[in-house]
PDB file of N, CA and C in Angstrom:
ATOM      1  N   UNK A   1      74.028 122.721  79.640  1.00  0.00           N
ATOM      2  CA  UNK A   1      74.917 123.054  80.736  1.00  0.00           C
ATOM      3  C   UNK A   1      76.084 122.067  80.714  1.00  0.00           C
ATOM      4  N   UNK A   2      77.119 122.416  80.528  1.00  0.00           N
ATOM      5  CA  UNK A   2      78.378 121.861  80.898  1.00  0.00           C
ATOM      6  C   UNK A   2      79.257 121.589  82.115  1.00  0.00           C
ATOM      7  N   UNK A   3      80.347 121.063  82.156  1.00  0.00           N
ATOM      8  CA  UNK A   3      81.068 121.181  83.542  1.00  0.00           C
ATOM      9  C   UNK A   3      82.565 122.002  82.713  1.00  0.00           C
ATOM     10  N   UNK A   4      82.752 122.589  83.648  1.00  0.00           N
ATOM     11  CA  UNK A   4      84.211 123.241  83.653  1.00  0.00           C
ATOM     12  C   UNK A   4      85.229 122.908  84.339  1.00  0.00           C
ATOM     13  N   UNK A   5      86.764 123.156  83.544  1.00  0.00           N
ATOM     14  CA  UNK A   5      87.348 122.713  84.426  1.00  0.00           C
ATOM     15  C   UNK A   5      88.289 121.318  84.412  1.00  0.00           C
ATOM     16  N   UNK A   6      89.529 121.274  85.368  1.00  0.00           N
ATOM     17  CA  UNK A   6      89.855 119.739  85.276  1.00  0.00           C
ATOM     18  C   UNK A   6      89.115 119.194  86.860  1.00  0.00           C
ATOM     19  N   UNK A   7      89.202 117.315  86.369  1.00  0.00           N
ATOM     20  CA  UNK A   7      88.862 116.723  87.451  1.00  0.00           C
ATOM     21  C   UNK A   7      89.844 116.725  88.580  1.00  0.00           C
ATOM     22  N   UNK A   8      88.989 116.531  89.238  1.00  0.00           N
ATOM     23  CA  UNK A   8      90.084 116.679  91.034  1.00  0.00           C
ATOM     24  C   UNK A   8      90.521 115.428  91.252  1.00  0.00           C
ATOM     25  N   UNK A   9      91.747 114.832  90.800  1.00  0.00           N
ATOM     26  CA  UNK A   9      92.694 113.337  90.915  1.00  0.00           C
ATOM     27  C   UNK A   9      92.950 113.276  92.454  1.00  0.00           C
ATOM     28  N   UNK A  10      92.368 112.122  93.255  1.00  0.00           N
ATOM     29  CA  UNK A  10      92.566 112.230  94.355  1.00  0.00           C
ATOM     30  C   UNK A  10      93.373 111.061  94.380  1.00  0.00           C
ATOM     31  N   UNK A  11      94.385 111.322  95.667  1.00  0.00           N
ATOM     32  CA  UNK A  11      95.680 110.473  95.806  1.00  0.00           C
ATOM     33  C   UNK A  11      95.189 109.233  96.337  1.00  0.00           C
ATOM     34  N   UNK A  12      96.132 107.940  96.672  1.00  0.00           N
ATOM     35  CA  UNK A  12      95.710 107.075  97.170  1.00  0.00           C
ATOM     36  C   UNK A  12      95.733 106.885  98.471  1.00  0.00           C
ATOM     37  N   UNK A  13      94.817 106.548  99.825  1.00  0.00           N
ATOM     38  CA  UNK A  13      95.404 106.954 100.752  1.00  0.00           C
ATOM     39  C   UNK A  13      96.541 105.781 101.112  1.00  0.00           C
ATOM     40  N   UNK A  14      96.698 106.020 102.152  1.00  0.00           N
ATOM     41  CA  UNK A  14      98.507 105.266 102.292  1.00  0.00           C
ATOM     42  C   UNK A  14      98.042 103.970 102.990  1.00  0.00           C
ATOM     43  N   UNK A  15      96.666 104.065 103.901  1.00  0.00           N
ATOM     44  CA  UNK A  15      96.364 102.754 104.578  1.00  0.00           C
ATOM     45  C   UNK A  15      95.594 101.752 104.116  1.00  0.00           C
ATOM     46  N   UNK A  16      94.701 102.690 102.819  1.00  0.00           N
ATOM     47  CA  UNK A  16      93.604 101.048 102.614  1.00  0.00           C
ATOM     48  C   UNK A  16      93.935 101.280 100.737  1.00  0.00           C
ATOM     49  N   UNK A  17      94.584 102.384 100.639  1.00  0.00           N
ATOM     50  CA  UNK A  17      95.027 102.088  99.169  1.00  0.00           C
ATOM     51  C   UNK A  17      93.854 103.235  98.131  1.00  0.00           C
ATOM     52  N   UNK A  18      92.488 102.868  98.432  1.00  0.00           N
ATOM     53  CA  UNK A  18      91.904 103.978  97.733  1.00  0.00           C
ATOM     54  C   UNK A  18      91.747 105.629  97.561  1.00  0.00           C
ATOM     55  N   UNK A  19      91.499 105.541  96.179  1.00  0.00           N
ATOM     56  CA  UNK A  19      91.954 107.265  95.928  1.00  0.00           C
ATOM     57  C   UNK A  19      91.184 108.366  97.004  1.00  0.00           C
ATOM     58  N   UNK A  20      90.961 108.452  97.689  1.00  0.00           N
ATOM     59  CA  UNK A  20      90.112 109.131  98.671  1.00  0.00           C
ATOM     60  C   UNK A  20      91.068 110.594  99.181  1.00  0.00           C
ATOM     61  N   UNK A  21      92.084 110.614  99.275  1.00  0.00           N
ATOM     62  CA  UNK A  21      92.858 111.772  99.547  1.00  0.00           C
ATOM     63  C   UNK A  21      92.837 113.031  98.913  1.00  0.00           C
ATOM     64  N   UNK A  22      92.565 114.179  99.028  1.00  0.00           N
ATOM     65  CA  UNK A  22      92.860 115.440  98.059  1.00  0.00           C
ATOM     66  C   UNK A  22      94.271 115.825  97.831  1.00  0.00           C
ATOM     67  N   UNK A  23      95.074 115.556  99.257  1.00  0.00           N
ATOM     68  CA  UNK A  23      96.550 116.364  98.926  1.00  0.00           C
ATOM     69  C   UNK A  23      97.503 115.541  99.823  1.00  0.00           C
ATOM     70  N   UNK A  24      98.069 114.339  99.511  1.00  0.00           N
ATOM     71  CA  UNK A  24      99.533 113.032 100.141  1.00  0.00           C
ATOM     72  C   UNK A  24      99.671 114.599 101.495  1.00  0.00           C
ATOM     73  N   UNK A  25      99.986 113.652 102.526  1.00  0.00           N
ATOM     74  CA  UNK A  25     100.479 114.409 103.695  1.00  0.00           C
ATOM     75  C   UNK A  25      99.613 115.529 104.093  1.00  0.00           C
ATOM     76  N   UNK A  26      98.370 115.887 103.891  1.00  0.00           N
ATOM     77  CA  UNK A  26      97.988 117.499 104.028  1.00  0.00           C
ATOM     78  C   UNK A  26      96.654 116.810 105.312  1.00  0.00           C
ATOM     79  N   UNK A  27      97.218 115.586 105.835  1.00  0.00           N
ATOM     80  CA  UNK A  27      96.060 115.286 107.112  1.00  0.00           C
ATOM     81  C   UNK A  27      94.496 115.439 106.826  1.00  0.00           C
ATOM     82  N   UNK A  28      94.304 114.627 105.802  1.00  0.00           N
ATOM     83  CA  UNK A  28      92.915 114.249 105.136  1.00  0.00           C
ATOM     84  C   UNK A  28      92.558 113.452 105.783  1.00  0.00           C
ATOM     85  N   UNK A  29      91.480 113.254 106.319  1.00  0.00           N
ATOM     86  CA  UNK A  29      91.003 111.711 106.645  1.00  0.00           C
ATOM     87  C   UNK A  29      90.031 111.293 105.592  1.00  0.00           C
ATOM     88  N   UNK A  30      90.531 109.712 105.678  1.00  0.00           N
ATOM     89  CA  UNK A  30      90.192 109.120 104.708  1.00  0.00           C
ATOM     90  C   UNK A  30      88.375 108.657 104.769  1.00  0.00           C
ATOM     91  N   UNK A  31      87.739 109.125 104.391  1.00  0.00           N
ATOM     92  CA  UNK A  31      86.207 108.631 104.297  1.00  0.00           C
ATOM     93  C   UNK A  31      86.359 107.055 104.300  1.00  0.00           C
ATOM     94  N   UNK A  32      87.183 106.272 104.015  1.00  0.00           N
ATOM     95  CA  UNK A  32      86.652 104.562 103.581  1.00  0.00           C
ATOM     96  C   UNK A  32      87.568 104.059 104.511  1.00  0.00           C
ATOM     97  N   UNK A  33      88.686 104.580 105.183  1.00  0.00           N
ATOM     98  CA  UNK A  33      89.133 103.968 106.401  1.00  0.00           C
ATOM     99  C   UNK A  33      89.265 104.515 107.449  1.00  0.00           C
ATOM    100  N   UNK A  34      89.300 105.903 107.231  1.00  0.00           N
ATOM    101  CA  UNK A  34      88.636 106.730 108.735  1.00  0.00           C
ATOM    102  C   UNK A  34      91.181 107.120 108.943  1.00  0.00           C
ATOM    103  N   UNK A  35      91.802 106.596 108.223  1.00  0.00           N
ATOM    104  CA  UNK A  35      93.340 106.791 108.475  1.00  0.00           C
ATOM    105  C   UNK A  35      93.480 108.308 108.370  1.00  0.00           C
ATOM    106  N   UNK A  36      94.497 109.156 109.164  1.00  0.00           N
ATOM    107  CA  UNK A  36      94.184 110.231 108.951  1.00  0.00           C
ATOM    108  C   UNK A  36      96.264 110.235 107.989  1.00  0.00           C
ATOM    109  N   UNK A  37      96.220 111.059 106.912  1.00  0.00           N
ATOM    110  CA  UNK A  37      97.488 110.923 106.216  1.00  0.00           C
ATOM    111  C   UNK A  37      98.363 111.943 106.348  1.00  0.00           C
ATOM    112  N   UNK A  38      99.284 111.537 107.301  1.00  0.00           N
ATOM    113  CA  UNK A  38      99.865 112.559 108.195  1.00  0.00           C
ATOM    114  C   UNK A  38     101.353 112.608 107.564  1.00  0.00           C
ATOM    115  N   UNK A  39     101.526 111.787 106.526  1.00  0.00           N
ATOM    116  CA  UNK A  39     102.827 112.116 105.641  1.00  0.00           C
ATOM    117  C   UNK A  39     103.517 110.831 105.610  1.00  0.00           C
ATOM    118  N   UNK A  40     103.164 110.233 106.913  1.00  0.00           N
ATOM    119  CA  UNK A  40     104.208 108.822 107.385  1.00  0.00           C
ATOM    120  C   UNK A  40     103.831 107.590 106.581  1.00  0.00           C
ATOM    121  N   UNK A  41     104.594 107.516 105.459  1.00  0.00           N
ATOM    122  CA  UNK A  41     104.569 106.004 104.551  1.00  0.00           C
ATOM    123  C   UNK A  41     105.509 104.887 105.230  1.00  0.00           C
ATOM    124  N   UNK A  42     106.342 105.182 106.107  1.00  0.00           N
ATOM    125  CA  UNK A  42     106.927 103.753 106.524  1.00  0.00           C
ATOM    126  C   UNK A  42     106.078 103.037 107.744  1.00  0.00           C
ATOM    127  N   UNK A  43     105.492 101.692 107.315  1.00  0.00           N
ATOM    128  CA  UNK A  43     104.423 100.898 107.933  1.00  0.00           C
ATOM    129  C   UNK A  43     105.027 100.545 109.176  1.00  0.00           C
ATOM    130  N   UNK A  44     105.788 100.881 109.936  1.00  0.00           N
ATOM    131  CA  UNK A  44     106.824 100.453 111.233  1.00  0.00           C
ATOM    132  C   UNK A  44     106.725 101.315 112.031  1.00  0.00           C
ATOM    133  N   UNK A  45     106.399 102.768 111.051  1.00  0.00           N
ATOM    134  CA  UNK A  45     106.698 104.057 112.678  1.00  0.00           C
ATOM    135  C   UNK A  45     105.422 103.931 112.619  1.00  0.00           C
ATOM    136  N   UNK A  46     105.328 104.706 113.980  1.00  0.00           N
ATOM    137  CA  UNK A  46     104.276 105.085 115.161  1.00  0.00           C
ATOM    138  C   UNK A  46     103.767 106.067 114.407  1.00  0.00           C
ATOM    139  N   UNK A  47     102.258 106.342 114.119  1.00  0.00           N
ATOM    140  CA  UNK A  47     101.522 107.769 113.874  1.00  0.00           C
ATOM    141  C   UNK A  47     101.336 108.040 114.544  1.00  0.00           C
ATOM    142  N   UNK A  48     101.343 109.170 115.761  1.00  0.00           N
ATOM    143  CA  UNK A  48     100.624 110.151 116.586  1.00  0.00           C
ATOM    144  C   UNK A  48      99.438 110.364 115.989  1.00  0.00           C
ATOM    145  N   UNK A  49      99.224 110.834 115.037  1.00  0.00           N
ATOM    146  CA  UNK A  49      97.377 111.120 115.047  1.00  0.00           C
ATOM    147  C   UNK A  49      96.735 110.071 115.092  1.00  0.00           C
ATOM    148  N   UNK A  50      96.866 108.867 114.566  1.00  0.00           N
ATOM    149  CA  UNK A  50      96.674 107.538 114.335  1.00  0.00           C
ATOM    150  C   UNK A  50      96.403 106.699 115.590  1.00  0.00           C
ATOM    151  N   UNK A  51      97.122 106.860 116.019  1.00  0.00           N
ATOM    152  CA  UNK A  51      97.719 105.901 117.310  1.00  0.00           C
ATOM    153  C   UNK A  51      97.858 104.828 117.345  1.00  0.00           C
ATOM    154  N   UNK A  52      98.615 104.261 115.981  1.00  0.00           N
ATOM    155  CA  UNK A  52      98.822 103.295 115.668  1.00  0.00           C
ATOM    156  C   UNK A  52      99.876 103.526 114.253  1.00  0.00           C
ATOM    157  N   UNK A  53     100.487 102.467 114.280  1.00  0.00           N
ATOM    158  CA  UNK A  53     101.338 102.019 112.712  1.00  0.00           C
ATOM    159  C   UNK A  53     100.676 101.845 111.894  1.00  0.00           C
ATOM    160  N   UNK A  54     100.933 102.387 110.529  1.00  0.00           N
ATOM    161  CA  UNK A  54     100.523 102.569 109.497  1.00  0.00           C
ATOM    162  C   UNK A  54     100.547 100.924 109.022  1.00  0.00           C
ATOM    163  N   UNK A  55     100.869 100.129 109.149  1.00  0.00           N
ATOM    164  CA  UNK A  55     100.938  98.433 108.854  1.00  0.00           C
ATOM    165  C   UNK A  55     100.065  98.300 110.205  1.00  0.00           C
ATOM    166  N   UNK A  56      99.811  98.032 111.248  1.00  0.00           N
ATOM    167  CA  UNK A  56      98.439  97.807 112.152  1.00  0.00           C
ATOM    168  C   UNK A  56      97.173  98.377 111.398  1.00  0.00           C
ATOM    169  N   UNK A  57      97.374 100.023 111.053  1.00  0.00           N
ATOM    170  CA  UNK A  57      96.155 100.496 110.176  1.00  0.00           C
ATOM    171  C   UNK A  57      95.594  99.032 108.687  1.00  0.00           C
ATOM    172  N   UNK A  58      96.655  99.215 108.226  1.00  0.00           N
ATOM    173  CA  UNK A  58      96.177  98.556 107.236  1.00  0.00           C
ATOM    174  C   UNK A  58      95.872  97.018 107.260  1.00  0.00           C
ATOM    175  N   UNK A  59      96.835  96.361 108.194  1.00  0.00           N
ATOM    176  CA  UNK A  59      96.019  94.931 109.001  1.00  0.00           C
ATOM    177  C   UNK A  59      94.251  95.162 109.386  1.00  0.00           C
ATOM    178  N   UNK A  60      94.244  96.343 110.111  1.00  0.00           N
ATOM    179  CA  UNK A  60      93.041  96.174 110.876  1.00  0.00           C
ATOM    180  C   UNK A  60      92.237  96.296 109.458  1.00  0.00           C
ATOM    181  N   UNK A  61      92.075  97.320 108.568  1.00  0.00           N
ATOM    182  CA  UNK A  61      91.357  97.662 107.145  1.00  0.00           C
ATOM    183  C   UNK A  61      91.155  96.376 106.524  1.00  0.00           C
ATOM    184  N   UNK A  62      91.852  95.569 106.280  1.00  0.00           N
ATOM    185  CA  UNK A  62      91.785  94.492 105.749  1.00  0.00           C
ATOM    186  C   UNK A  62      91.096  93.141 106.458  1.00  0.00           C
ATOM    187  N   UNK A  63      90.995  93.217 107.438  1.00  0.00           N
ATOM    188  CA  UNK A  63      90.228  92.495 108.282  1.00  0.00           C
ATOM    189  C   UNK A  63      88.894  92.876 109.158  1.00  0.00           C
ATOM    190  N   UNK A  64      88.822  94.464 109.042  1.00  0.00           N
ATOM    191  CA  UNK A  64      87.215  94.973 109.609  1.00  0.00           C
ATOM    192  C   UNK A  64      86.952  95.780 108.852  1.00  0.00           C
ATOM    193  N   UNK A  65      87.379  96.354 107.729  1.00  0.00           N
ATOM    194  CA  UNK A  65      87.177  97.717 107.089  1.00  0.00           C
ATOM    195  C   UNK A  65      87.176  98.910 107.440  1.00  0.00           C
ATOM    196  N   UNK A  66      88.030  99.252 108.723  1.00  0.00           N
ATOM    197  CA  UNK A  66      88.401 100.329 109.368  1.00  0.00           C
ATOM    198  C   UNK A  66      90.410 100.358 109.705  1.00  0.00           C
ATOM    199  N   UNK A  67      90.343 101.465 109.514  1.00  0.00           N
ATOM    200  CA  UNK A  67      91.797 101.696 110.599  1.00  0.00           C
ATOM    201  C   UNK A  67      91.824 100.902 111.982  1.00  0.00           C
ATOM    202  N   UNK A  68      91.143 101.502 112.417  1.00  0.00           N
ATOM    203  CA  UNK A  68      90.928 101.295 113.926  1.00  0.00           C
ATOM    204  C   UNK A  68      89.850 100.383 114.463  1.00  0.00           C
ATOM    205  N   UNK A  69      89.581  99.976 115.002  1.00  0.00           N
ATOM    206  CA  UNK A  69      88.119  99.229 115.619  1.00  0.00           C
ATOM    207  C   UNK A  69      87.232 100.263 116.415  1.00  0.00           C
ATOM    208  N   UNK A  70      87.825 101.577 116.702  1.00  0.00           N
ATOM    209  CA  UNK A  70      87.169 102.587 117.062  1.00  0.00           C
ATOM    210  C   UNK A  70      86.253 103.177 115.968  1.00  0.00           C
ATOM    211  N   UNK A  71      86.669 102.944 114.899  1.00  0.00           N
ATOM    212  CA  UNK A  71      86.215 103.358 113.569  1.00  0.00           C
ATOM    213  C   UNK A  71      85.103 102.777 112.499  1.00  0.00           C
ATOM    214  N   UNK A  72      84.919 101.756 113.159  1.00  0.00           N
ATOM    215  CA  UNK A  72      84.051 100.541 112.929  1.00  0.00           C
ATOM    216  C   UNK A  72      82.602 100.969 111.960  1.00  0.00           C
ATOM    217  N   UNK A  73      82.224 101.975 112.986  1.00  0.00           N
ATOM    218  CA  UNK A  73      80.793 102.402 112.757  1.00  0.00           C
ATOM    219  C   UNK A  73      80.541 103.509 111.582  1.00  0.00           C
ATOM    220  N   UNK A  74      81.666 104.781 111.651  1.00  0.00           N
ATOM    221  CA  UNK A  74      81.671 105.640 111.051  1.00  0.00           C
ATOM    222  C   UNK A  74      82.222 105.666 109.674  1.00  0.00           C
ATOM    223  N   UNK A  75      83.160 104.040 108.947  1.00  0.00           N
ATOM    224  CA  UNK A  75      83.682 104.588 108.247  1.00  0.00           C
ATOM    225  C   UNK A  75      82.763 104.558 106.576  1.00  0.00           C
ATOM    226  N   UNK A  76      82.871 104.658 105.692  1.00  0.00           N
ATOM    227  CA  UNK A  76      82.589 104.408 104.671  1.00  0.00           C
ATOM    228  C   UNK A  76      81.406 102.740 104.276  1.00  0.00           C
ATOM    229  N   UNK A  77      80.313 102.542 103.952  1.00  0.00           N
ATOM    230  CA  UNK A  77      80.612 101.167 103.828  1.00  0.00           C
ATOM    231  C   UNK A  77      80.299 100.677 102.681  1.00  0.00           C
ATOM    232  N   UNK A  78      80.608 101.403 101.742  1.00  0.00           N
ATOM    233  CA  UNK A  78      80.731 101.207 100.624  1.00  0.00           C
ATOM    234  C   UNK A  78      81.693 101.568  99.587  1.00  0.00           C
ATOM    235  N   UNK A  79      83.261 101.157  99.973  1.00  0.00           N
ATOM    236  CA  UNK A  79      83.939 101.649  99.282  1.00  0.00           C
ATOM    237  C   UNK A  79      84.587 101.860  97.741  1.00  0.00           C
ATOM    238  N   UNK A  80      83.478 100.667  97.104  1.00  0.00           N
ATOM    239  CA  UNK A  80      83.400 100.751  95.655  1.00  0.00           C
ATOM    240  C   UNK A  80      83.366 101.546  95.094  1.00  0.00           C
ATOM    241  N   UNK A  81      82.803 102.847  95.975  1.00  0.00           N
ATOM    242  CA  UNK A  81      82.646 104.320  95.258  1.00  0.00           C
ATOM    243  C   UNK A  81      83.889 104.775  95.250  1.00  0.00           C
ATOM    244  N   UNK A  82      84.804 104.456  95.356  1.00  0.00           N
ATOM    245  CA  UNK A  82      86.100 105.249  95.815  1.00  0.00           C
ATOM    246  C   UNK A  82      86.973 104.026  94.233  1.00  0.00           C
ATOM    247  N   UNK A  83      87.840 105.032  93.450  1.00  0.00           N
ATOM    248  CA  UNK A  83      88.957 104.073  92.782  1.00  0.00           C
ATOM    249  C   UNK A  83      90.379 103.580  93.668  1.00  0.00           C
ATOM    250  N   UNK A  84      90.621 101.759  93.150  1.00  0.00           N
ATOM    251  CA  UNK A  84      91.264 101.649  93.852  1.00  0.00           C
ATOM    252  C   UNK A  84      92.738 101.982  93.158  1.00  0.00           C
ATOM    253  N   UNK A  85      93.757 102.713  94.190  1.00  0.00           N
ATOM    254  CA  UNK A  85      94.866 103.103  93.042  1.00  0.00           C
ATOM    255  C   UNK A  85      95.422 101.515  92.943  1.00  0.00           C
TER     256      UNK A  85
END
């Protein structure tokens, strides 16, 4: 038995960096930071889905392993499984 087919290249997400995304902007949430990728790459504006800046997202990721501190519990906790772009 074989596999068919190409592999599914998943994007990087925009807040914690790993490939976890299926489609830049198409509002994936990210399994390993819980960021949802709503298109907005400049770390200054405000996300509405987020409710927070995309630079707060990635402060908080880097210091609890979540977007959010709401996110704490649910996100990923093992993100080795994920490539980092």
């Amino acid at each position: 038995m074989g596999i068919e087919g190409e592999p599914l290249i998943y994007e990087p997400c925009p807040c914690c960096g790993y490939r976890t995304v299926e489609e830049s902007a198409g509002y994936d949430v990210c399994p390993n930071c819980y960021w949802e990728d709503d298109g907005n790459d400049d770390p200054t504006k405000y996300s509405s889905v987020n409710h927070l800046t995309l630079q707060q997202g990635r402060d908080n990721f880097k210091q609890m392993g979540a977007s959010d501190p709401a996110y704490i519990d649910i996100v990923n906790k093992h993100p080795n499984k994920y490539l980092k772009a």
